[in-house]
Protein backbone atom coordinates (compact mmCIF):
# COMPACT_ATOMS: atom_id res chain seq x y z
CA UNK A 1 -28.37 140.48 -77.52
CA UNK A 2 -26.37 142.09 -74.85
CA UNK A 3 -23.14 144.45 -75.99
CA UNK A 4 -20.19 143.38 -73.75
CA UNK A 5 -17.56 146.46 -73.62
CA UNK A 6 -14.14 146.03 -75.28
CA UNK A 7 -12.05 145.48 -72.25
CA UNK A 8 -8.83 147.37 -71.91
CA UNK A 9 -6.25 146.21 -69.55
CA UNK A 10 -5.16 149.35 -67.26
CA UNK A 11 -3.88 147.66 -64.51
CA UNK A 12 -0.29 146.40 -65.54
CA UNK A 13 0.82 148.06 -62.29
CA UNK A 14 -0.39 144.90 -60.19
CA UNK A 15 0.50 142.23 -63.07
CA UNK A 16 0.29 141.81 -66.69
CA UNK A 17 -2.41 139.78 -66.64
CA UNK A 18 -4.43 140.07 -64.05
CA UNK A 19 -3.50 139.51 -59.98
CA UNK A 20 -5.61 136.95 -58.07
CA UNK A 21 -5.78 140.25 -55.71
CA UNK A 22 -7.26 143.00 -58.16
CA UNK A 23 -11.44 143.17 -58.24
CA UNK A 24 -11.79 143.60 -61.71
CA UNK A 25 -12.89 140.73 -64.23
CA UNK A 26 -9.53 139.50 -65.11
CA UNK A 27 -8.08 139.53 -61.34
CA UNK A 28 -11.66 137.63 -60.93
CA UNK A 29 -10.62 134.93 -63.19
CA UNK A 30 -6.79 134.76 -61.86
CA UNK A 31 -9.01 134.23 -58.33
CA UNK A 32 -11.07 131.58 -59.82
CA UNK A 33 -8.14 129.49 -61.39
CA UNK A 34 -6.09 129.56 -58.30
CA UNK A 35 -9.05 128.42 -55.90
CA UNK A 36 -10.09 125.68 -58.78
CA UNK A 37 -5.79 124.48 -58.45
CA UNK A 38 -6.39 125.12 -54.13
CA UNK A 39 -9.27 122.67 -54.64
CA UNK A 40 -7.60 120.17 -56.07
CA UNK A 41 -4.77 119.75 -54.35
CA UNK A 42 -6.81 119.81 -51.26
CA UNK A 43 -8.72 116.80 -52.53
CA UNK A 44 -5.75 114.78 -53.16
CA UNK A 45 -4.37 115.65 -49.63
CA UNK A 46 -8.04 114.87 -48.26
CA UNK A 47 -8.14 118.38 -46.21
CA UNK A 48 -10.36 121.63 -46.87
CA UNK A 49 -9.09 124.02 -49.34
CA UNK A 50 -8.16 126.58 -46.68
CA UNK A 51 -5.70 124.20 -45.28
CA UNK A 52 -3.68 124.64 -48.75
CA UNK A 53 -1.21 127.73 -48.29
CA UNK A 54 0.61 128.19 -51.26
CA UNK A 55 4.64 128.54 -50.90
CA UNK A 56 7.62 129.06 -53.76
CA UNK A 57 8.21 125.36 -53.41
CA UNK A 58 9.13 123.10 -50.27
CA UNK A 59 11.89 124.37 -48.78
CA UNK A 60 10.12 127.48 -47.96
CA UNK A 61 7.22 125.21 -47.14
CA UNK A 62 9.58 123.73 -44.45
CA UNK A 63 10.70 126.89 -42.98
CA UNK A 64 7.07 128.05 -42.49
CA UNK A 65 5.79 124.37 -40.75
CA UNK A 66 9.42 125.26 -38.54
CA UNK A 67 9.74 128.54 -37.72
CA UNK A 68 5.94 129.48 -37.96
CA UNK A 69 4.88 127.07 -35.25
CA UNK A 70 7.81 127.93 -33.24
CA UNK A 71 6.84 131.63 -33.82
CA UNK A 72 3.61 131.05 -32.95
CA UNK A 73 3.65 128.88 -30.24
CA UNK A 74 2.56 131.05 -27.44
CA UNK A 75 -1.26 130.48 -29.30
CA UNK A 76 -1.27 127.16 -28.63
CA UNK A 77 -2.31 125.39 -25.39
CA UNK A 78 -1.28 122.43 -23.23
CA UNK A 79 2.32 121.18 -23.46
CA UNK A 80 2.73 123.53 -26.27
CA UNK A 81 2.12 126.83 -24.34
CA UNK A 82 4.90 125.35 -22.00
CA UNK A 83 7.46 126.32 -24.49
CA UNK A 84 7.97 130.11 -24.02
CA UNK A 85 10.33 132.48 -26.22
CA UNK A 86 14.29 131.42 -24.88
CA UNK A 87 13.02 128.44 -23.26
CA UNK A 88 14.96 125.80 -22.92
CA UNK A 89 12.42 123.08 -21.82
CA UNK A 90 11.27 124.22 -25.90
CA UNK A 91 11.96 120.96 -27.81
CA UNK A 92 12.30 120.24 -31.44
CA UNK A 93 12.69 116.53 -32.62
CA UNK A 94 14.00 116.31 -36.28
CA UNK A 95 15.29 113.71 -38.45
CA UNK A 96 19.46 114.33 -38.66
CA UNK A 97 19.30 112.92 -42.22
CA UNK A 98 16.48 115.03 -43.26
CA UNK A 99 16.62 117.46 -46.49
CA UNK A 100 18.62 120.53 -45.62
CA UNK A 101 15.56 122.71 -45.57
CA UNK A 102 14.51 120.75 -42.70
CA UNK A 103 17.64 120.71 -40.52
CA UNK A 104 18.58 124.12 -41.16
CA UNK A 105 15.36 125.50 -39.88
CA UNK A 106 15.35 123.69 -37.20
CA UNK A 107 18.94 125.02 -36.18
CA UNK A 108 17.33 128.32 -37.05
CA UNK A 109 14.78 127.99 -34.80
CA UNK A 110 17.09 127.30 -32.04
CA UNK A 111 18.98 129.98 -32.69
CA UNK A 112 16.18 132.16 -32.88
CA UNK A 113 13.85 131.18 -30.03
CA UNK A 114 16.69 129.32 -28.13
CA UNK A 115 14.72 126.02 -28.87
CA UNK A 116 16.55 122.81 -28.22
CA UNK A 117 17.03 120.62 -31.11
CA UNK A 118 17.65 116.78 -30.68
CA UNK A 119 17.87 114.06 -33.31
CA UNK A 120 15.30 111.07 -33.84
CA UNK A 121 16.50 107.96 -32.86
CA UNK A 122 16.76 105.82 -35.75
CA UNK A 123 16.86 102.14 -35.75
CA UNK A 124 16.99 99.94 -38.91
CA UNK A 125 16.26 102.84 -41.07
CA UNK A 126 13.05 103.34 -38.98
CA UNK A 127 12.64 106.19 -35.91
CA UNK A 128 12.76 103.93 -32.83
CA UNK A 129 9.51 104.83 -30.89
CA UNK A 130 10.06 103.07 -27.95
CA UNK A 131 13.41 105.38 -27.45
CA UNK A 132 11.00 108.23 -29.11
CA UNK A 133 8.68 107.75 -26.66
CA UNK A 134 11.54 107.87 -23.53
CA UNK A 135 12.39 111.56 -25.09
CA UNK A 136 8.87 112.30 -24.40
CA UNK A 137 8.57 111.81 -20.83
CA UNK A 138 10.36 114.65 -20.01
CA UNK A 139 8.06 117.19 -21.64
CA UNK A 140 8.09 120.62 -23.96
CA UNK A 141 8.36 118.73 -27.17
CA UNK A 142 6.89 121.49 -29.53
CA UNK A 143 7.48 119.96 -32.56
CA UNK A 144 8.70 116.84 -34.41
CA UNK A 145 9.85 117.27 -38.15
CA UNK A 146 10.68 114.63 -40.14
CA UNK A 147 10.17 113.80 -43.99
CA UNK A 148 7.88 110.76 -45.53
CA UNK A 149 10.48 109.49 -47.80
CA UNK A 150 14.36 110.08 -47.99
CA UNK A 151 14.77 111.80 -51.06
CA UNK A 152 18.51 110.61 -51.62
CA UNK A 153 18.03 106.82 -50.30
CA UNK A 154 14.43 106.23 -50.72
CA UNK A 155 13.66 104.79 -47.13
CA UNK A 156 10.05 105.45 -46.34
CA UNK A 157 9.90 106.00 -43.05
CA UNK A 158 7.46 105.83 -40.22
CA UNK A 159 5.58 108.67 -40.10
CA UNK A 160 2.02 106.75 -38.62
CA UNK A 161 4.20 105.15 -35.60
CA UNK A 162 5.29 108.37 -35.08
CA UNK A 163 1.77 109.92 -35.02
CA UNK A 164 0.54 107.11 -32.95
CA UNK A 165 3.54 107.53 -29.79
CA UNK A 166 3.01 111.50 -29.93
CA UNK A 167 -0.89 110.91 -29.22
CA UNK A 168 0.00 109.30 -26.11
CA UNK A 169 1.54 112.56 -24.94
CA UNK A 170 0.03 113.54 -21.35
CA UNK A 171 -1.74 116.69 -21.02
CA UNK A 172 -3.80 118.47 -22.63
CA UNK A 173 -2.24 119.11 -26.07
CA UNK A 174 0.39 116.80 -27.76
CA UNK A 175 3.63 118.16 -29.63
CA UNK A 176 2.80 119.02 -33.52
CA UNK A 177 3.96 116.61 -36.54
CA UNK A 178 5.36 118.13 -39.68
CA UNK A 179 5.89 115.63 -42.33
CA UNK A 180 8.07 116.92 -45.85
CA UNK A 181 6.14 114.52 -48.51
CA UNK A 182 8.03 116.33 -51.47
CA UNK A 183 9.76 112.62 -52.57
CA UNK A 184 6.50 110.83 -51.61
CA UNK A 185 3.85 111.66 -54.31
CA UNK A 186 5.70 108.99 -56.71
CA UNK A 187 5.52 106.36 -54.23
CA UNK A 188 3.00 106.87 -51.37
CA UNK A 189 -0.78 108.12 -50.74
CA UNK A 190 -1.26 111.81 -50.64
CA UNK A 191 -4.00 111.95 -48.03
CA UNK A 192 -2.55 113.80 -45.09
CA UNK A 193 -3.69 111.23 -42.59
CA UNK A 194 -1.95 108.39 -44.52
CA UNK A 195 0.96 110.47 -43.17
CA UNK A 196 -0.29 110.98 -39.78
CA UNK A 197 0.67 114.62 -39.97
CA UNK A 198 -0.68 118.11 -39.18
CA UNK A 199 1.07 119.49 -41.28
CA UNK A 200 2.39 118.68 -44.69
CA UNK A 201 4.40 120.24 -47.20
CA UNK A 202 4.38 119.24 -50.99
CA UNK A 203 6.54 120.19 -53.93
CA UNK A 204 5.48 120.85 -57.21
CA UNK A 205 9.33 120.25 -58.75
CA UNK A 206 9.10 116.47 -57.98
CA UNK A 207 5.57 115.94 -59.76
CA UNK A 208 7.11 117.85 -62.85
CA UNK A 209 5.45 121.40 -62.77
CA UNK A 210 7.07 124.56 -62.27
CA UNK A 211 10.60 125.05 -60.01
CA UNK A 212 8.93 127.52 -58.22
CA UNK A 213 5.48 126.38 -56.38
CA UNK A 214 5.05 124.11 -53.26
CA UNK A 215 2.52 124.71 -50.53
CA UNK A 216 2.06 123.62 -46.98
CA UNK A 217 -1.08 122.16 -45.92
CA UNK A 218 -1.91 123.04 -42.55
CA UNK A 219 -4.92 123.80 -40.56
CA UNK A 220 -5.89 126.85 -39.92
CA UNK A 221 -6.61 126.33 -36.49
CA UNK A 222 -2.29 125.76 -36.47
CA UNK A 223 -0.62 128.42 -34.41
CA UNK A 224 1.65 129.52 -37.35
CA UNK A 225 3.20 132.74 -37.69
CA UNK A 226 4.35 134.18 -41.07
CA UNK A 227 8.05 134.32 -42.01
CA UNK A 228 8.22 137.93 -43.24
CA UNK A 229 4.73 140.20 -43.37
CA UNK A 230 3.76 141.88 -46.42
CA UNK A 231 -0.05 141.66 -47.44
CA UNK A 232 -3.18 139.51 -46.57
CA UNK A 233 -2.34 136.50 -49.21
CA UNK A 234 -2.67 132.99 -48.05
CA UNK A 235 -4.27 133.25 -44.81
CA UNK A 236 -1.41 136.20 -44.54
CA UNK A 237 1.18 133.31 -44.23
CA UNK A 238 2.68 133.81 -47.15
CA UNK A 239 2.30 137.10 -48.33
CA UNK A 240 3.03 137.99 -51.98
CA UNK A 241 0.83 137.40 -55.25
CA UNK A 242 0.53 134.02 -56.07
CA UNK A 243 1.73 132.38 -59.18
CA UNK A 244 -1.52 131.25 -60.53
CA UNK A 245 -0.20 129.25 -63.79
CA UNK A 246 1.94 127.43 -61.42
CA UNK A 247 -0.34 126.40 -58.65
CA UNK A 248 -2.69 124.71 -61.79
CA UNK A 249 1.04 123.10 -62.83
CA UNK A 250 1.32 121.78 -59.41
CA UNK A 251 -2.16 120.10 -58.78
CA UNK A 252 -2.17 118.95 -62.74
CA UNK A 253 1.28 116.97 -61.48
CA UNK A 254 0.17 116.09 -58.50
CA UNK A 255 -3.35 114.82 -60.03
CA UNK A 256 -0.93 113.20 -62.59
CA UNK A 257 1.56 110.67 -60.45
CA UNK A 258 -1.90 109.93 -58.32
CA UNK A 259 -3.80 108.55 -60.78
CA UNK A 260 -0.71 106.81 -62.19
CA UNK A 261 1.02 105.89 -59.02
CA UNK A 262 -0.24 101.75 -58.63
CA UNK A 263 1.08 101.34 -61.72
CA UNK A 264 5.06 103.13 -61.52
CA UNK A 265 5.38 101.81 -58.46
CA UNK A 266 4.58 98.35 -59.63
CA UNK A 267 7.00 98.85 -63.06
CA UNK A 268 9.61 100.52 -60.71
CA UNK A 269 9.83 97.56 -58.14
CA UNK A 270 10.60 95.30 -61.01
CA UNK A 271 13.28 97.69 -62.58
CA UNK A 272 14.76 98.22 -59.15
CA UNK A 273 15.40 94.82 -58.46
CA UNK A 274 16.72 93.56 -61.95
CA UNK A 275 18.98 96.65 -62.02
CA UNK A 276 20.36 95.90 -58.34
CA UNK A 277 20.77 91.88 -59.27
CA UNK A 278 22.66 93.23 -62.37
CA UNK A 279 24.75 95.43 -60.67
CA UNK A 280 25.87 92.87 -57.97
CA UNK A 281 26.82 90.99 -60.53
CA UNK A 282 29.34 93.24 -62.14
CA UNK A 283 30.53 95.40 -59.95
CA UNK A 284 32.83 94.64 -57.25
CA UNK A 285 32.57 96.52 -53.46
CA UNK A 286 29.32 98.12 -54.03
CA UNK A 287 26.97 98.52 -50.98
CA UNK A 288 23.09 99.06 -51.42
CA UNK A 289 21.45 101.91 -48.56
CA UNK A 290 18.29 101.06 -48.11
CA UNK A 291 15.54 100.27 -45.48
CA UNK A 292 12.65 97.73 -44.72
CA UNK A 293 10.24 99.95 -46.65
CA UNK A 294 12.03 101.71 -49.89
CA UNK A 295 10.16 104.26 -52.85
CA UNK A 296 10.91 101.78 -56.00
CA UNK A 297 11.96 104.59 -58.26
CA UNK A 298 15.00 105.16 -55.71
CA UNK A 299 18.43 103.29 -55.73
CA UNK A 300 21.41 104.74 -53.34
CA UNK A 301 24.76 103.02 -53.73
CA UNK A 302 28.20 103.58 -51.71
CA UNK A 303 31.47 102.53 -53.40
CA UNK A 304 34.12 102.90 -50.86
CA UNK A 305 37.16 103.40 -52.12
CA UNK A 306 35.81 105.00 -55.23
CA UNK A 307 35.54 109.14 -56.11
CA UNK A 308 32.08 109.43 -56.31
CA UNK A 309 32.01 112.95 -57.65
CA UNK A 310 34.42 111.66 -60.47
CA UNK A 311 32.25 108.65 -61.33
CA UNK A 312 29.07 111.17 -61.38
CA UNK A 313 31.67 113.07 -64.02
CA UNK A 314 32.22 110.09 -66.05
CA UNK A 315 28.67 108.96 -66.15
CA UNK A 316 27.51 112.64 -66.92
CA UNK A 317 30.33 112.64 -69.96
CA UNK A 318 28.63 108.91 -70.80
CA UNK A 319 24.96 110.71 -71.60
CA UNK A 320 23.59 109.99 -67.42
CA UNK A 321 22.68 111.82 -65.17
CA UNK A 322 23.20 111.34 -61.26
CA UNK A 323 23.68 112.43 -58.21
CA UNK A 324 26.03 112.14 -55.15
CA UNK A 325 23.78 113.36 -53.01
CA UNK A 326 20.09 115.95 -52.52
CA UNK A 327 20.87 118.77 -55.06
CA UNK A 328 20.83 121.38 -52.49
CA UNK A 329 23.90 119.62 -50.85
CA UNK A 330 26.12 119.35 -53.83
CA UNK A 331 28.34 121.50 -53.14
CA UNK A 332 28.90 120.70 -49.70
CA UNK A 333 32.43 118.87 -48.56
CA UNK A 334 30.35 116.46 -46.23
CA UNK A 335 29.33 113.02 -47.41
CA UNK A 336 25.47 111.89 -47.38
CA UNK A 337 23.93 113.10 -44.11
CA UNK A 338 21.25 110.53 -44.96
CA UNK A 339 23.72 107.26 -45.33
CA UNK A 340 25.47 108.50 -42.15
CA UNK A 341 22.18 108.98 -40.45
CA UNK A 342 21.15 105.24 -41.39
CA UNK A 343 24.82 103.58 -41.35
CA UNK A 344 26.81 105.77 -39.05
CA UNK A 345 29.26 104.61 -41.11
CA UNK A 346 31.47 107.72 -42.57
CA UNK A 347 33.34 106.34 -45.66
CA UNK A 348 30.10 104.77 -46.86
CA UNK A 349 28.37 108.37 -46.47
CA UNK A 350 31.16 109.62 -48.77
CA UNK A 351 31.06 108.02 -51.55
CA UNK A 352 27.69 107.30 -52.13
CA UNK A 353 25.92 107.42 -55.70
CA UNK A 354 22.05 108.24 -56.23
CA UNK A 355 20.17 107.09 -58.89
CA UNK A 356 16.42 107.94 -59.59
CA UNK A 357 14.16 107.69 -62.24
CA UNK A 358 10.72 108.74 -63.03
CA UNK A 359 7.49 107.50 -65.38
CA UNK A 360 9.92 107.36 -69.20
CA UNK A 361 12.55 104.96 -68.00
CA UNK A 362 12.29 101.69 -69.31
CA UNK A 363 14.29 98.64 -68.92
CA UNK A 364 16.68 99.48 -71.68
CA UNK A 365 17.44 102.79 -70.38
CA UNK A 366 18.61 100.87 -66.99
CA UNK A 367 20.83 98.50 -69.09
CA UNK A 368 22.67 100.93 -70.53
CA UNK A 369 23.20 102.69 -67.18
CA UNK A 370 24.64 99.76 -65.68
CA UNK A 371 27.51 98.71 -68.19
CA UNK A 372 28.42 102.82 -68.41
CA UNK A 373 28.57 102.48 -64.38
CA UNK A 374 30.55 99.04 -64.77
CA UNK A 375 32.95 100.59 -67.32
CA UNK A 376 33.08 104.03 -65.01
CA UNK A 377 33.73 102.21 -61.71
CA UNK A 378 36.34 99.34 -63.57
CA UNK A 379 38.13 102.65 -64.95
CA UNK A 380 38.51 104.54 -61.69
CA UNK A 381 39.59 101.21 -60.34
CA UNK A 382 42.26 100.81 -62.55
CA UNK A 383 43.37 104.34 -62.70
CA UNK A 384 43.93 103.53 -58.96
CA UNK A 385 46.86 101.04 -59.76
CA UNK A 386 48.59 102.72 -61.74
């Protein structure tokens, strides 16, 4: 039988155990286990595994679909070559209500490349293409950003319509599409044509792996340039070892709410509605944002009138936890981008409420929710009076 050497570890230098980098055995293995997690998130997405850049999560995800096409948009051809650095016939097309990571990139990007960014027209909690399609007409649309589902109202928006007006783009080349399907995995079909994008970015938070892995999936034949430069990982992207534990955390999660998705969103729909009938019910002056097409798992209320950041205090104080708004806006003075976006309606954008659950809740959970919210908004009512 063959001896196999004791194996002593000497190169702490580039990790503790073992960089997906490094030749030896153990950087061998790191290599295997990250291309087995590449794999199988490209599977799910229905795209080669080279189209799966790895990211720390989705809002740097977003800035590389943004600034990286925008950066690297002298490579491409057709009406995209038209937009040249300080151009102002360079056109970006973004959602207004859109996660921060989206709208601050693209305001980055103007800054940056003097791009010109204009808001989607929405219309019934839908991008209007027929208005889309007028914005077209007059040429150097680079890119259009929006996300796949509204991560503080749930609206699921139209991401195929969109795909289907931007291929009717004259010339040779039509403008990119970068879809954010962080809040969809839960609710919607990974495949990146379901979304009609080119390029997607995923999040491994939201399928409950680690807080700090995401990844963009994008072709390589994209023009994309990297956001800071630094060594050859990910297709020199994203440069920077990769976190190999959490890119098998992400595609176990994301492997997870896909083979159990028919089924939450089925429970969810259910839950949703009873909680909503309940809550109309009891509560007085409560308005429901929604769309036509809505993730299940995702309920956003507006209680004019009401101090929403109080009522999140007295339901966090009651054992629940909620939201005003995205996380990464909590801070901020402004109401819901995403109401106002929807509504245009600004007292209803400030005093909205989010509530979202995942796979655990049940029924009873709900219940309990509701009469602490009754009890919450009755006492901020009555405080009101006196």
């Amino acid at each position: 039988m063959p001896m196999w050497p004791r194996r002593t570890y000497l190169d702490y230098a580039s990790g503790p155990a073992g960089n997906p980098s490094s030749p030896h055995a153990e950087g061998r293995r790191a290599r295997a286990r990250l291309e087995a997690a590449r794999a199988r998130i490209a599977r799910l997405v229905e795209a080669k595994p080279d189209d799966v850049v790895f990211t720390s999560g989705a809002t740097e995800a977003n800035a590389l679909a943004i600034l990286g096409v925008v950066r690297g948009r002298a490579v491409g051809q057709g009406a995209r070559a038209e937009c040249e650095p300080r151009a102002s016939n360079c056109r970006i097309l973004y959602l207004p209500g859109s996660h921060t990571s989206i709208v601050e990139n693209v305001r980055a990007a103007a800054q940056e490349a003097g791009a010109v960014a204009e808001a989607l027209p929405v219309k019934n909690a839908q991008v209007d293409c027929g208005v889309l399609a007028q914005l077209l007409e007059a040429g150097g649309v680079l890119l259009v950003t929006m996300e796949a589902v509204c991560g503080e109202t749930g609206v699921v928006w139209n991401t195929r319509e969109v795909r289907h007006v931007l291929e009717q783009v004259n010339g040779v080349s039509r403008p990119w599409l970068h879809v954010d399907a962080s809040q969809a995995p839960l609710a919607e079909k990974l495949a990146r044509a379901h979304f009609g994008a080119d390029l997607l970015t995923l999040d491994g938070t939201k399928v409950g792996a680690t807080h700090r892995v995401g990844c963009l999936v994008a072709p390589r034949t994209t023009p994309l340039k990297p956001l800071y430069h630094g060594g050859p990982q990910e297709r020199a992207l994203r440069p920077g070892t990769e976190d190999v534990r959490g890119a098998e955390e992400f595609a176990y999660g994301l492997s997870f709410v896909a083979a159990h998705r028919d089924a939450f969103v089925k429970k969810s729909g259910v839950l949703r509605a009873r909680l909503i009938g309940v809550l109309e019910r009891t509560v007085n002056n409560m308005r429901i944002n929604e769309g036509g097409r809505q993730a299940p798992h995702i309920l956003n209320l507006s209680f004019p009138g009401r101090d929403t950041d109080y009522l999140v205090a007295l339901l966090d104080n009651a054992g629940f936890s909620v939201s005003t708004k995205s996380a990464c806006e909590t801070d901020s003075p402004e109401g819901s981008r995403a109401v106002y976006a929807l509504f245009g309606d600004q007292e209803r954008a400030a005093t909205t409420l989010r509530i979202s659950w995942g796979p655990r809740i049940t029924w009873r959970d709900l219940v309990r929710f509701a009469r602490a919210l009754r009890e919450a908004v009755a006492f901020i009512d009555t405080s009101a009076l006196r």
